[in-house]
PDB file of N, CA and C in Angstrom:
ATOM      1  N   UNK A   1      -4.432 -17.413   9.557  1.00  0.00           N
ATOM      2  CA  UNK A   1      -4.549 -16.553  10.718  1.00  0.00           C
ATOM      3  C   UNK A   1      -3.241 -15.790  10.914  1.00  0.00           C
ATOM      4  N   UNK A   2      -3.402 -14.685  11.141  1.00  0.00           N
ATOM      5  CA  UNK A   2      -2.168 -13.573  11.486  1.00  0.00           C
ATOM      6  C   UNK A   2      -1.355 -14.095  12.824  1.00  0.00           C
ATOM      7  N   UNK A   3      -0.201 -13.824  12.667  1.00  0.00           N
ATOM      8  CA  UNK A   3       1.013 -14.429  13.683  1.00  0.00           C
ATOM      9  C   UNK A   3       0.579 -13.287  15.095  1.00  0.00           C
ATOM     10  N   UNK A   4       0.254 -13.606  16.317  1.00  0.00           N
ATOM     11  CA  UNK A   4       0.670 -12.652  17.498  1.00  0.00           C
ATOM     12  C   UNK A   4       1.377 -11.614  17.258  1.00  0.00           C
ATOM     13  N   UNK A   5       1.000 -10.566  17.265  1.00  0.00           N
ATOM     14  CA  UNK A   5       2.709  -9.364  18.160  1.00  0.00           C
ATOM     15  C   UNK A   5       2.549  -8.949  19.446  1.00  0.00           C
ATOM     16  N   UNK A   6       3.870  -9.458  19.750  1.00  0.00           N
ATOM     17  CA  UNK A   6       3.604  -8.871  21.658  1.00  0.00           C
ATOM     18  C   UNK A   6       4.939  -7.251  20.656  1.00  0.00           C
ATOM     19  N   UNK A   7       4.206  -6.571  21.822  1.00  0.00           N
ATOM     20  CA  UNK A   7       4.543  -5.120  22.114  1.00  0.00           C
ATOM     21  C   UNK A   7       5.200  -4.448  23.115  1.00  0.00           C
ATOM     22  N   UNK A   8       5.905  -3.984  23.103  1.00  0.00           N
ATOM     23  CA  UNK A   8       6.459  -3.070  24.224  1.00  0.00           C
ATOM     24  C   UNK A   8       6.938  -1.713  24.096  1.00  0.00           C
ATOM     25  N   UNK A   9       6.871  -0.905  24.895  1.00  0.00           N
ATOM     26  CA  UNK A   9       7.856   0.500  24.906  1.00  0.00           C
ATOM     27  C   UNK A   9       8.258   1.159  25.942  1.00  0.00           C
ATOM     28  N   UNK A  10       9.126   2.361  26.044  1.00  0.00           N
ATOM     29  CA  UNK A  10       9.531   2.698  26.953  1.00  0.00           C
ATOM     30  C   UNK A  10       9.559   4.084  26.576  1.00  0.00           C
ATOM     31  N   UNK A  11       9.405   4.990  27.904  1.00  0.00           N
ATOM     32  CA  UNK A  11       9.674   6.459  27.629  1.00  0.00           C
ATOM     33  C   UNK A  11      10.718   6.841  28.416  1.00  0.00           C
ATOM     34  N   UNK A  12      11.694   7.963  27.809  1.00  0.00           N
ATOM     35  CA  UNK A  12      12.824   8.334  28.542  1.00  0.00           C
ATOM     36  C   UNK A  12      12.805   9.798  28.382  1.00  0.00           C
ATOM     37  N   UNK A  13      14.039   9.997  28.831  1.00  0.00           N
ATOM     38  CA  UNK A  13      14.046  11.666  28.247  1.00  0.00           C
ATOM     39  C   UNK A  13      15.311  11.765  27.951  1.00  0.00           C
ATOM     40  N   UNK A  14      16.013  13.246  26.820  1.00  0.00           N
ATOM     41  CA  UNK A  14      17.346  13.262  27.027  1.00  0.00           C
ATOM     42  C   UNK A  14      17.687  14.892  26.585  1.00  0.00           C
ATOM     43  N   UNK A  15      18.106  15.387  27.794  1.00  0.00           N
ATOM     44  CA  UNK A  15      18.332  16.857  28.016  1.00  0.00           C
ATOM     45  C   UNK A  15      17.368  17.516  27.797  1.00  0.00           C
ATOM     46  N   UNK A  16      15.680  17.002  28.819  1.00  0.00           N
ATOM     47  CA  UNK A  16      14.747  17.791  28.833  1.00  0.00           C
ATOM     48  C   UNK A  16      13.839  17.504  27.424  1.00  0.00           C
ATOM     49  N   UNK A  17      14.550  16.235  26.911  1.00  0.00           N
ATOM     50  CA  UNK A  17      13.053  16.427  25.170  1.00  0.00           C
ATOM     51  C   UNK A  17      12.688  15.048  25.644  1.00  0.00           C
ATOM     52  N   UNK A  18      11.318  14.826  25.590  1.00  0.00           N
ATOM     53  CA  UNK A  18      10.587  13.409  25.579  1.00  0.00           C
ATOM     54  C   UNK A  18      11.358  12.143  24.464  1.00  0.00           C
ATOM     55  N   UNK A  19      11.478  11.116  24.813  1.00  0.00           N
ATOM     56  CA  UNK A  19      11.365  10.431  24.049  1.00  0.00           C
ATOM     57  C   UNK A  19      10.781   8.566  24.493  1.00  0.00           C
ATOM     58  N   UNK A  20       9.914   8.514  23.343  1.00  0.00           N
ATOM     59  CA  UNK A  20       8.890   7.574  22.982  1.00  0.00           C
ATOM     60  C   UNK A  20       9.004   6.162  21.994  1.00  0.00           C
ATOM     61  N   UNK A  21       9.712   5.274  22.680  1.00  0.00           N
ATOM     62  CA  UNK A  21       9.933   4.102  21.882  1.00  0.00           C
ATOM     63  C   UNK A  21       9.159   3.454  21.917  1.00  0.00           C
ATOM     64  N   UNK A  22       8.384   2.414  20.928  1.00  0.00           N
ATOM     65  CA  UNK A  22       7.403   1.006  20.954  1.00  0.00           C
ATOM     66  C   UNK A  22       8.261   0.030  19.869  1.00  0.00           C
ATOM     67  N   UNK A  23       8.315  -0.972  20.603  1.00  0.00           N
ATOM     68  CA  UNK A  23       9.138  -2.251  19.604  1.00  0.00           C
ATOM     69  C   UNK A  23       7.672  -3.276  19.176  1.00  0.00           C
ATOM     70  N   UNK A  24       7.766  -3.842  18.137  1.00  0.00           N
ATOM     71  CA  UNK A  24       6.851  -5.061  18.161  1.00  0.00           C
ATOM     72  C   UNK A  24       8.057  -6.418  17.288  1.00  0.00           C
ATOM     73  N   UNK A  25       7.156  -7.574  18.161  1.00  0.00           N
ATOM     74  CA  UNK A  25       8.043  -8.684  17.711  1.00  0.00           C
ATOM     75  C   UNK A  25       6.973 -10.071  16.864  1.00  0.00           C
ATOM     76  N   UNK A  26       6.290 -10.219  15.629  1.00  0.00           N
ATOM     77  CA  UNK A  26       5.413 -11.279  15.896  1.00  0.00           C
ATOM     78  C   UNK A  26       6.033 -12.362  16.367  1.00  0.00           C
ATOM     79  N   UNK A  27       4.678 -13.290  16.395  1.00  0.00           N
ATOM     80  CA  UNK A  27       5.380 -14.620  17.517  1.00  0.00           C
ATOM     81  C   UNK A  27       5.938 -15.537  16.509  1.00  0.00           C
ATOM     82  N   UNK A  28       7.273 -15.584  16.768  1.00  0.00           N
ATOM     83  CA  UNK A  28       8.180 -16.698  16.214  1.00  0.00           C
ATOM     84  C   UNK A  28       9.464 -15.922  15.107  1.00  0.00           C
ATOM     85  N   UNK A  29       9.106 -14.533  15.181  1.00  0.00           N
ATOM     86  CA  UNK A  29       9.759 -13.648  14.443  1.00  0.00           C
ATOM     87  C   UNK A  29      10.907 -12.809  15.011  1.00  0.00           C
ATOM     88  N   UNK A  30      11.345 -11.947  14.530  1.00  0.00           N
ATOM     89  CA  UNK A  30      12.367 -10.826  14.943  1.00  0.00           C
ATOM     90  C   UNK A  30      11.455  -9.473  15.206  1.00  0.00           C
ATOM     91  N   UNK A  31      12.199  -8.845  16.101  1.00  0.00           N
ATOM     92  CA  UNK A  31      11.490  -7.493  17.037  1.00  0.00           C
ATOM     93  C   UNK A  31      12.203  -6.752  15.976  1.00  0.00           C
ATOM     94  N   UNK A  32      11.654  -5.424  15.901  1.00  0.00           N
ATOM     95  CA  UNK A  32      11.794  -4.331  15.279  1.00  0.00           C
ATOM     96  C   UNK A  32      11.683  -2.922  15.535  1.00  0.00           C
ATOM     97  N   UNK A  33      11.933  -2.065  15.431  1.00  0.00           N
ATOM     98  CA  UNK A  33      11.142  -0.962  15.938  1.00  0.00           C
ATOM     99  C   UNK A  33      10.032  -0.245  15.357  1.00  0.00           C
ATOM    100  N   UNK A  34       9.151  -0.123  15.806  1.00  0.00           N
ATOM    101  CA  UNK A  34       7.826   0.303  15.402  1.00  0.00           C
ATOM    102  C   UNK A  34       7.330   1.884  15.394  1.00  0.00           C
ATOM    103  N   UNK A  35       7.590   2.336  16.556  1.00  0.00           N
ATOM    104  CA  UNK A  35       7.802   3.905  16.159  1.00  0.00           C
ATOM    105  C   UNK A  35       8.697   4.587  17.417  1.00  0.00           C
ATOM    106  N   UNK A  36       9.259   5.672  17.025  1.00  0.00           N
ATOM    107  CA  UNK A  36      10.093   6.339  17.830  1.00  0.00           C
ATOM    108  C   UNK A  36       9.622   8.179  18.064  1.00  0.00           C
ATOM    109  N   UNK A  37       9.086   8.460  19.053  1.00  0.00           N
ATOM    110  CA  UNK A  37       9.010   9.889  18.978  1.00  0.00           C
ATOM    111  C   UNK A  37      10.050  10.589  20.131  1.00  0.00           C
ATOM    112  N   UNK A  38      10.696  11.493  19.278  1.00  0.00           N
ATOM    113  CA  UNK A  38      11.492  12.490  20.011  1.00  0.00           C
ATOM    114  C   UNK A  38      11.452  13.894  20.100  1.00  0.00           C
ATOM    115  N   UNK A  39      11.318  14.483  21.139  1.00  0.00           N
ATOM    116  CA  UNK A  39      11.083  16.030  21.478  1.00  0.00           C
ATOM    117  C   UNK A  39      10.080  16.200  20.596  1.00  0.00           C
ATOM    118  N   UNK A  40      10.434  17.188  19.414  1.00  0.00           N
ATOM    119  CA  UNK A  40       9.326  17.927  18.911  1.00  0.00           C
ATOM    120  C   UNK A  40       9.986  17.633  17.245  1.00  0.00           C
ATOM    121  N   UNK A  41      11.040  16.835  16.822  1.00  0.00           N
ATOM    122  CA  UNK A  41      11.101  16.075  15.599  1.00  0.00           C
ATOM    123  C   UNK A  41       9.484  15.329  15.110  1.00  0.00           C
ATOM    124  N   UNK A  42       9.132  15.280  14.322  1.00  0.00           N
ATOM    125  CA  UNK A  42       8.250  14.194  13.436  1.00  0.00           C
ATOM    126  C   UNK A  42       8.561  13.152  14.100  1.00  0.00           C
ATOM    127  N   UNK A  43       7.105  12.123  14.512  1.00  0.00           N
ATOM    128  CA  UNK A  43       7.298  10.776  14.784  1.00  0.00           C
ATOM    129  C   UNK A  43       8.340  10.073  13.357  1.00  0.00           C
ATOM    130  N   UNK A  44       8.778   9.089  13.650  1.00  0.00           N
ATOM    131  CA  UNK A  44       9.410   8.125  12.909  1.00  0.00           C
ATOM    132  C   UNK A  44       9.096   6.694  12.892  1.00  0.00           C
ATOM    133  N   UNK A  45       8.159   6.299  11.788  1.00  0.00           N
ATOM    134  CA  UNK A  45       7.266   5.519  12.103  1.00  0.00           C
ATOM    135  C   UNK A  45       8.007   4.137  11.246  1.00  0.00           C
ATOM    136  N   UNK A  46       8.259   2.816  12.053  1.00  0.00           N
ATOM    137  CA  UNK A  46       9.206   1.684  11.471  1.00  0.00           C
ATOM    138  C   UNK A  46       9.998   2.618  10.921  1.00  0.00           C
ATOM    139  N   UNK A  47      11.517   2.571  11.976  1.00  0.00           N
ATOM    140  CA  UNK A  47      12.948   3.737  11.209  1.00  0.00           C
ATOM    141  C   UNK A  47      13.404   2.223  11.306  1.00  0.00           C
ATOM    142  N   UNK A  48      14.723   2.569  10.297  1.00  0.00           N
ATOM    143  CA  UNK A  48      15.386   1.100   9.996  1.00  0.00           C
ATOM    144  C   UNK A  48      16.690   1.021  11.247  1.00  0.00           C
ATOM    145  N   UNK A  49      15.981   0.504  12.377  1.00  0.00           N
ATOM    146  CA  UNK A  49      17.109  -0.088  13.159  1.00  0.00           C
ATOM    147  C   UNK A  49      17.156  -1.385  13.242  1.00  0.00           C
ATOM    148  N   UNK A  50      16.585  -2.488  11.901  1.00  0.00           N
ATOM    149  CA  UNK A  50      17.567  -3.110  12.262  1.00  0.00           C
ATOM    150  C   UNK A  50      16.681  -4.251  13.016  1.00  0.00           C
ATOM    151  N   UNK A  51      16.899  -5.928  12.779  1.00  0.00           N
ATOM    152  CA  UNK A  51      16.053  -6.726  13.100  1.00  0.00           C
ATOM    153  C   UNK A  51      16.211  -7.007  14.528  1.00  0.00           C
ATOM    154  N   UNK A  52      15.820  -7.806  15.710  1.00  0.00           N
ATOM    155  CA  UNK A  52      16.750  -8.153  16.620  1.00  0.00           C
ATOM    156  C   UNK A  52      15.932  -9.229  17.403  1.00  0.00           C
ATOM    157  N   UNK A  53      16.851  -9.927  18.426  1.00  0.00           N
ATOM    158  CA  UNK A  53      16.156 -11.226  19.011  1.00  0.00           C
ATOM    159  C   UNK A  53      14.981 -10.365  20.156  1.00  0.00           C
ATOM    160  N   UNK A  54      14.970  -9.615  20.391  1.00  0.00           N
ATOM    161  CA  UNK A  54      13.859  -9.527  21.755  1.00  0.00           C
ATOM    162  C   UNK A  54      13.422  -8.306  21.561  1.00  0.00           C
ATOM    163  N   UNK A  55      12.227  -7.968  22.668  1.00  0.00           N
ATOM    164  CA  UNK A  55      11.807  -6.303  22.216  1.00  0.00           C
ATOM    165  C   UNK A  55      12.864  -5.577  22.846  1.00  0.00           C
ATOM    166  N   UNK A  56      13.599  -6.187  23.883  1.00  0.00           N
ATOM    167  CA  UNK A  56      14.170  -5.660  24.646  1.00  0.00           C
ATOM    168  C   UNK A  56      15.534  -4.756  24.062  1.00  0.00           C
ATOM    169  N   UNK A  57      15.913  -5.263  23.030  1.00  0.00           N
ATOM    170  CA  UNK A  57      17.252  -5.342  22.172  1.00  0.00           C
ATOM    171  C   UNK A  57      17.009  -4.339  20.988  1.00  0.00           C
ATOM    172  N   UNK A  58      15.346  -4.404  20.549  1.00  0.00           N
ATOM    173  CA  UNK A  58      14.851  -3.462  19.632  1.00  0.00           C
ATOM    174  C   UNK A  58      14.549  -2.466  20.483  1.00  0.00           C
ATOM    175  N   UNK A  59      14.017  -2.181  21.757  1.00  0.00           N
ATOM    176  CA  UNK A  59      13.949  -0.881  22.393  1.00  0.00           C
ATOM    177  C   UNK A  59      15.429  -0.310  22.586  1.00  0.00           C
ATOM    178  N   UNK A  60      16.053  -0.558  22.809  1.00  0.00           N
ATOM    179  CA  UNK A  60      17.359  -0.491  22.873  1.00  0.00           C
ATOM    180  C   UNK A  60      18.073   0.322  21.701  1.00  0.00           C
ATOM    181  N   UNK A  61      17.997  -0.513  20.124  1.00  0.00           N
ATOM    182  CA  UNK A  61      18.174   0.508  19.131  1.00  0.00           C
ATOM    183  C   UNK A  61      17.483   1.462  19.184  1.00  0.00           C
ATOM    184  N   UNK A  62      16.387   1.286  19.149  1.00  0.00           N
ATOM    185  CA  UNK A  62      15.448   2.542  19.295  1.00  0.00           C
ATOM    186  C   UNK A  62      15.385   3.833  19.758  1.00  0.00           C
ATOM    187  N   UNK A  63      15.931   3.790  21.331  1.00  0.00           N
ATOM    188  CA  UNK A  63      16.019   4.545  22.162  1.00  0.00           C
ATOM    189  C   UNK A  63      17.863   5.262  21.421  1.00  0.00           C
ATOM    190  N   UNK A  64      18.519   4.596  21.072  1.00  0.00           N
ATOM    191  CA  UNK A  64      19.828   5.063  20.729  1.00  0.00           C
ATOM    192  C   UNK A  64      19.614   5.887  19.091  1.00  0.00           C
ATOM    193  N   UNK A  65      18.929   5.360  18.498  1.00  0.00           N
ATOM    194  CA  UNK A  65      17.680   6.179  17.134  1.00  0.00           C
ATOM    195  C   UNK A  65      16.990   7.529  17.974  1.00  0.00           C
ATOM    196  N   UNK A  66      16.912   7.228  18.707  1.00  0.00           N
ATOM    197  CA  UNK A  66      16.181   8.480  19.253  1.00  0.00           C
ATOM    198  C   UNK A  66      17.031  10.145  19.430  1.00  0.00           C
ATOM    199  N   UNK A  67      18.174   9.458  20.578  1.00  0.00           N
ATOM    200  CA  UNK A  67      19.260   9.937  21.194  1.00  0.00           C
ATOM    201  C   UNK A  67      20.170  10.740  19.704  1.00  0.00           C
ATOM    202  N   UNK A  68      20.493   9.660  18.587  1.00  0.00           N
ATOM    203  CA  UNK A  68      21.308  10.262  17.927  1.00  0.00           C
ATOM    204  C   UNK A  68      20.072  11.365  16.990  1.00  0.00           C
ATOM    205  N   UNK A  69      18.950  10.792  17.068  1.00  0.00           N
ATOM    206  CA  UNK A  69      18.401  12.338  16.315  1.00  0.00           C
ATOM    207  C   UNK A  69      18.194  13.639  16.828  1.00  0.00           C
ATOM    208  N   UNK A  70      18.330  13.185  18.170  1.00  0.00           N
ATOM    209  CA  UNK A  70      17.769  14.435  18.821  1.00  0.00           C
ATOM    210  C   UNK A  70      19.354  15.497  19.364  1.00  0.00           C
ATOM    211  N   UNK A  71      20.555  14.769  18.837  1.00  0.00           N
ATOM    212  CA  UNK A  71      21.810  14.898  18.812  1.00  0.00           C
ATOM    213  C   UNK A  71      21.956  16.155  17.759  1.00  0.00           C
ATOM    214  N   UNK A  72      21.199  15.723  16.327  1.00  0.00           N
ATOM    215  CA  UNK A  72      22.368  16.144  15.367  1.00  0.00           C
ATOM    216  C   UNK A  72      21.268  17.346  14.557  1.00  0.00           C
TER     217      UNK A  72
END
């Protein structure tokens, strides 16, 4: 049987462009980021930020994945 994933995300904005984080973590595993959409860039679907203890910690890279793309 397949392990649980609890899910989470958050939407923010930064200087007027959307941005769209979802973390997933299965149960007993490390959170990750699952997809990231910013402004009007291509979704970025699992970008490598990187394993982490909570979704909370993977939204977190995520949202900073977001920020520096929509930066450069």
């Amino acid at each position: 049987m397949k392990p649980e994933i609890r899910k989470d995300s958050l939407s923010s904005s930064y200087y007027g462009q959307d941005i769209y984080v979802e973390a997933w973590q299965p149960d007993g595993g490390k959170a990750y980021v699952h997809l990231v959409e910013a402004g009007n860039l291509p979704d970025f679907n699992n970008p490598d930020c990187g394993e982490h203890d909570t979704l909370v910690a993977a939204l977190d890279a995520g949202l900073r994945f977001a920020v520096s793309a929509l930066s450069n």
